[in-house]
Protein backbone atom coordinates (compact mmCIF):
# COMPACT_ATOMS: atom_id res chain seq x y z
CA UNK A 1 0.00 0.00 0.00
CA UNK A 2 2.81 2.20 0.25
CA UNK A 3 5.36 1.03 2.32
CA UNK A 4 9.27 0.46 0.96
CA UNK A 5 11.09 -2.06 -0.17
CA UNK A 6 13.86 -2.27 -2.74
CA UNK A 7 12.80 -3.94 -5.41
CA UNK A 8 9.47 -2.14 -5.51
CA UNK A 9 11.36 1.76 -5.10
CA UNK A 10 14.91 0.88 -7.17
CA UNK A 11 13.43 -2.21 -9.92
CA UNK A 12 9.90 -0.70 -10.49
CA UNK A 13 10.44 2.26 -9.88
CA UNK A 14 7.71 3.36 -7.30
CA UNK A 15 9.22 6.34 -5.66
CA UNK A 16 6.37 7.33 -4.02
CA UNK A 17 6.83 4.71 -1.78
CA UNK A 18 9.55 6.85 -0.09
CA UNK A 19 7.35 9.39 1.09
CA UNK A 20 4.30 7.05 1.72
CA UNK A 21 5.88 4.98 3.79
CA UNK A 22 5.90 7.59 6.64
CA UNK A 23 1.88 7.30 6.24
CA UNK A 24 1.77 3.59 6.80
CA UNK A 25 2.25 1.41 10.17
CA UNK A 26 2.65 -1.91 11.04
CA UNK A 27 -1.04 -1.52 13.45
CA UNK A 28 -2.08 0.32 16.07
CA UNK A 29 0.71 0.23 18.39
CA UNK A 30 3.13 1.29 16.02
CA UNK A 31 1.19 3.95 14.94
CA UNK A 32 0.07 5.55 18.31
CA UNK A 33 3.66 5.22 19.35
CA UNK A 34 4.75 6.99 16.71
CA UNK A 35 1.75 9.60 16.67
CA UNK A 36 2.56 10.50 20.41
CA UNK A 37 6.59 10.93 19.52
CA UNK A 38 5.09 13.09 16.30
CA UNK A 39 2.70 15.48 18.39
CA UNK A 40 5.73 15.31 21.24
CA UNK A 41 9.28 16.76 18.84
CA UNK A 42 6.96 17.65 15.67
CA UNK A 43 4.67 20.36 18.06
CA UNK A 44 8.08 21.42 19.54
CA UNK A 45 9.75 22.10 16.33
CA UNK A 46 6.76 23.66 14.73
CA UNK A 47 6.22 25.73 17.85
CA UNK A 48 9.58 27.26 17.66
CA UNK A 49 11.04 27.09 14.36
CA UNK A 50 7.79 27.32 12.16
CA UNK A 51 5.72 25.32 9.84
CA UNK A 52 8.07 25.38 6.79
CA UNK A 53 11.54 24.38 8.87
CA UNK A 54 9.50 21.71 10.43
CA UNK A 55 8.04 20.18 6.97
CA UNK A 56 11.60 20.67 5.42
CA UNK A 57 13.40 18.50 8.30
CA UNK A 58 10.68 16.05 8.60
CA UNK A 59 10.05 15.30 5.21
CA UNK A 60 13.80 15.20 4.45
CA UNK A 61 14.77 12.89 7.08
CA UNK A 62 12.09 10.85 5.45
CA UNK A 63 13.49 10.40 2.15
CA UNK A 64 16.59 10.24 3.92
CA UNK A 65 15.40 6.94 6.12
CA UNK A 66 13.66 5.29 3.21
CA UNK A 67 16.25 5.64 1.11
CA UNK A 68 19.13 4.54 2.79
CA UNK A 69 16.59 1.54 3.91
CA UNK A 70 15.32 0.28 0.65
CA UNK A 71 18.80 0.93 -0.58
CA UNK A 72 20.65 -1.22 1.95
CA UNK A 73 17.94 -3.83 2.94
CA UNK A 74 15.45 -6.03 1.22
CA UNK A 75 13.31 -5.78 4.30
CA UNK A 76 9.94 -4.15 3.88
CA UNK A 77 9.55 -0.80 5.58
CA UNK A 78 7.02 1.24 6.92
CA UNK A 79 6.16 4.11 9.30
CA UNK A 80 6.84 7.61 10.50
CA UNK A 81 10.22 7.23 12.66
CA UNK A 82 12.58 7.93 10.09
CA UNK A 83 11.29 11.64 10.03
CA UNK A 84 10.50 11.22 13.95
CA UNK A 85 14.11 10.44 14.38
CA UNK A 86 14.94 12.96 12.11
CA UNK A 87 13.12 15.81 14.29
CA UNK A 88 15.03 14.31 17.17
CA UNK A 89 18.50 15.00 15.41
CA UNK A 90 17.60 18.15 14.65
CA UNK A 91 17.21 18.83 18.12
CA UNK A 92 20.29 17.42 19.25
CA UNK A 93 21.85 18.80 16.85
CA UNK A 94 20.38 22.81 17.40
CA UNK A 95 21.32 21.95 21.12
CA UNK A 96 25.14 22.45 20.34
CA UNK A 97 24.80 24.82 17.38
CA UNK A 98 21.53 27.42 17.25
CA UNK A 99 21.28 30.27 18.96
CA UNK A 100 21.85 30.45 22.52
CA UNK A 101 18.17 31.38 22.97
CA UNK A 102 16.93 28.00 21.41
CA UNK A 103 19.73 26.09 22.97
CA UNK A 104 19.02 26.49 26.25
CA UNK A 105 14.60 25.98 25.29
CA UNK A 106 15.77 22.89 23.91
CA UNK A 107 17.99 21.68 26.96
CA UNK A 108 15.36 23.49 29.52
CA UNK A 109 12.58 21.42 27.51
CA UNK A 110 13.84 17.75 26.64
CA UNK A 111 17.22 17.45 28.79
CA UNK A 112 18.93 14.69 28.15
CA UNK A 113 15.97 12.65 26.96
CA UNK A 114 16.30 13.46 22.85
CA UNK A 115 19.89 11.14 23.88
CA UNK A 116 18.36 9.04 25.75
CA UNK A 117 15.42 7.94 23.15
CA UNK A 118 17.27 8.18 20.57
CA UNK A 119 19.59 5.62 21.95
CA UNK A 120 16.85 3.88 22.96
CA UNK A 121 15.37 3.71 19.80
CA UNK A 122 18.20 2.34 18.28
CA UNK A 123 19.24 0.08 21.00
CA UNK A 124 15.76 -1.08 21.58
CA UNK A 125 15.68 -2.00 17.69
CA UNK A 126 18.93 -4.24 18.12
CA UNK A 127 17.70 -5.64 20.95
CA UNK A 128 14.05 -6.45 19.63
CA UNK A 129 15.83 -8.43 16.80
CA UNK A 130 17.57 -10.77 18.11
CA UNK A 131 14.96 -11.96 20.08
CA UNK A 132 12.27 -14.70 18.61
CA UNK A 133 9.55 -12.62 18.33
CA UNK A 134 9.52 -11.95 14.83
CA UNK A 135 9.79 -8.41 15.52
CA UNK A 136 11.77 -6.09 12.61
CA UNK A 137 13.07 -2.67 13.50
CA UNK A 138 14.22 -0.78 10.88
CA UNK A 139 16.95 0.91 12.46
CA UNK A 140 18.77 1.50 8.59
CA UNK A 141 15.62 3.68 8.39
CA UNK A 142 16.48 5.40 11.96
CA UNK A 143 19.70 5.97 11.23
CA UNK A 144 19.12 7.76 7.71
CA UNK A 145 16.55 10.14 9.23
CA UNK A 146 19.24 10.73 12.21
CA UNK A 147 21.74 11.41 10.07
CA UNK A 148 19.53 13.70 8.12
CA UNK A 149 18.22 15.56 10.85
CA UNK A 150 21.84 16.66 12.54
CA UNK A 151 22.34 17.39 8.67
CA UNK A 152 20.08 19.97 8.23
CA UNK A 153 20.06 21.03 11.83
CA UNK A 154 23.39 23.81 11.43
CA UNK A 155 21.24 25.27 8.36
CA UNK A 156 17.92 26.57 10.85
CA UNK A 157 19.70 28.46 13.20
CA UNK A 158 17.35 30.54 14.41
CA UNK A 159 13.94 31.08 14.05
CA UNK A 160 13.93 34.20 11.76
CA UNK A 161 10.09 34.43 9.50
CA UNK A 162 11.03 32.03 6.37
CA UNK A 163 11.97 33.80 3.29
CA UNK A 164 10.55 32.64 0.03
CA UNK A 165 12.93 29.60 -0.92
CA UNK A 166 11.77 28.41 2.73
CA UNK A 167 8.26 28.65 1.74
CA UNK A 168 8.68 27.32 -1.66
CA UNK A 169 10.13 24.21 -0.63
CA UNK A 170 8.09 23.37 2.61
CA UNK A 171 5.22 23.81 0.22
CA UNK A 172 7.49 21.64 -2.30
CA UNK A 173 7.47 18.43 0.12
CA UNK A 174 3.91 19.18 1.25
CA UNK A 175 2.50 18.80 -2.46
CA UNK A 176 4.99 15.74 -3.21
CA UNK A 177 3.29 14.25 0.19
């Protein structure tokens, strides 16, 4: 219906798949898990840095998650935490290099816990694996929107009204969504 996988994105060529994939879940729990961590970083980031920087990193780290996991894994894929993880870079990331203002919101706001989910995440997704539960994590996907999201994170400073190449793009992804 939409989720990733690599012959479907790279041998038929549905690239669609790497932006509908963040639309599908593997049922409810996985998608109310990822709806609260959404509504948690997403409202944050939206909050403070606007609509468009928010759309830009989300839908970036994304792409980012389903491509480098339909690029390095047979695997099917599915679900939002690619751009979730994404967000959480981005926050990490703005910790150490926005402006002191939105450093210390971030720090004041999440702490140590953006680390500590993160690592979680990841960890959690190892962990889940090698157990017999017939449980997959993509963590290729969680990594690639990670990676992404300290990426882009340097670029949003500060929280200045977007200019027009801002808009055009957020609006860019939006439509392409």
């Amino acid at each position: 219906a939409g989720a990733t996988e690599h012959g479907a994105v790279f041998e038929a060529g549905e690239a669609f798949r790497l932006i509908a994939m963040s639309f599908c879940h593997f049922g409810v729990v996985h998608l109310i898990l990822n709806g609260w961590a959404l509504i948690q970083l997403g409202g944050f980031v939206e909050d403070h840095y606007g609509r468009e920087r928010f759309l830009i990193v989300y839908f970036l780290s994304v792409l980012a998650a389903s491509v480098v996991s339909s690029g390095t894994s047979g695997s099917t894929s599915a679900g939002a935490s690619g751009g979730i993880m994404g967000l959480l870079g981005f926050l990490v990331g703005g910790s150490s290099v926005h402006t002191p203002g939105l450093r210390y919101l971030i720090t004041a706001t999440f702490g140590r816990s953006l680390v500590f989910f993160g690592a979680l995440t990841v960890f959690g997704g190892v962990a889940l694996e090698l157990l017999p539960l017939g449980i997959a994590i993509d963590n290729r996907g969680h990594l690639g929107g990670l990676a992404a999201g300290l990426a882009v994170a340097p670029a949003f400073r500060a929280t200045s009204a977007p200019g027009p190449w801002l808009r055009l793009l957020s609006a860019a992804l939006a439509l392409v969504a």
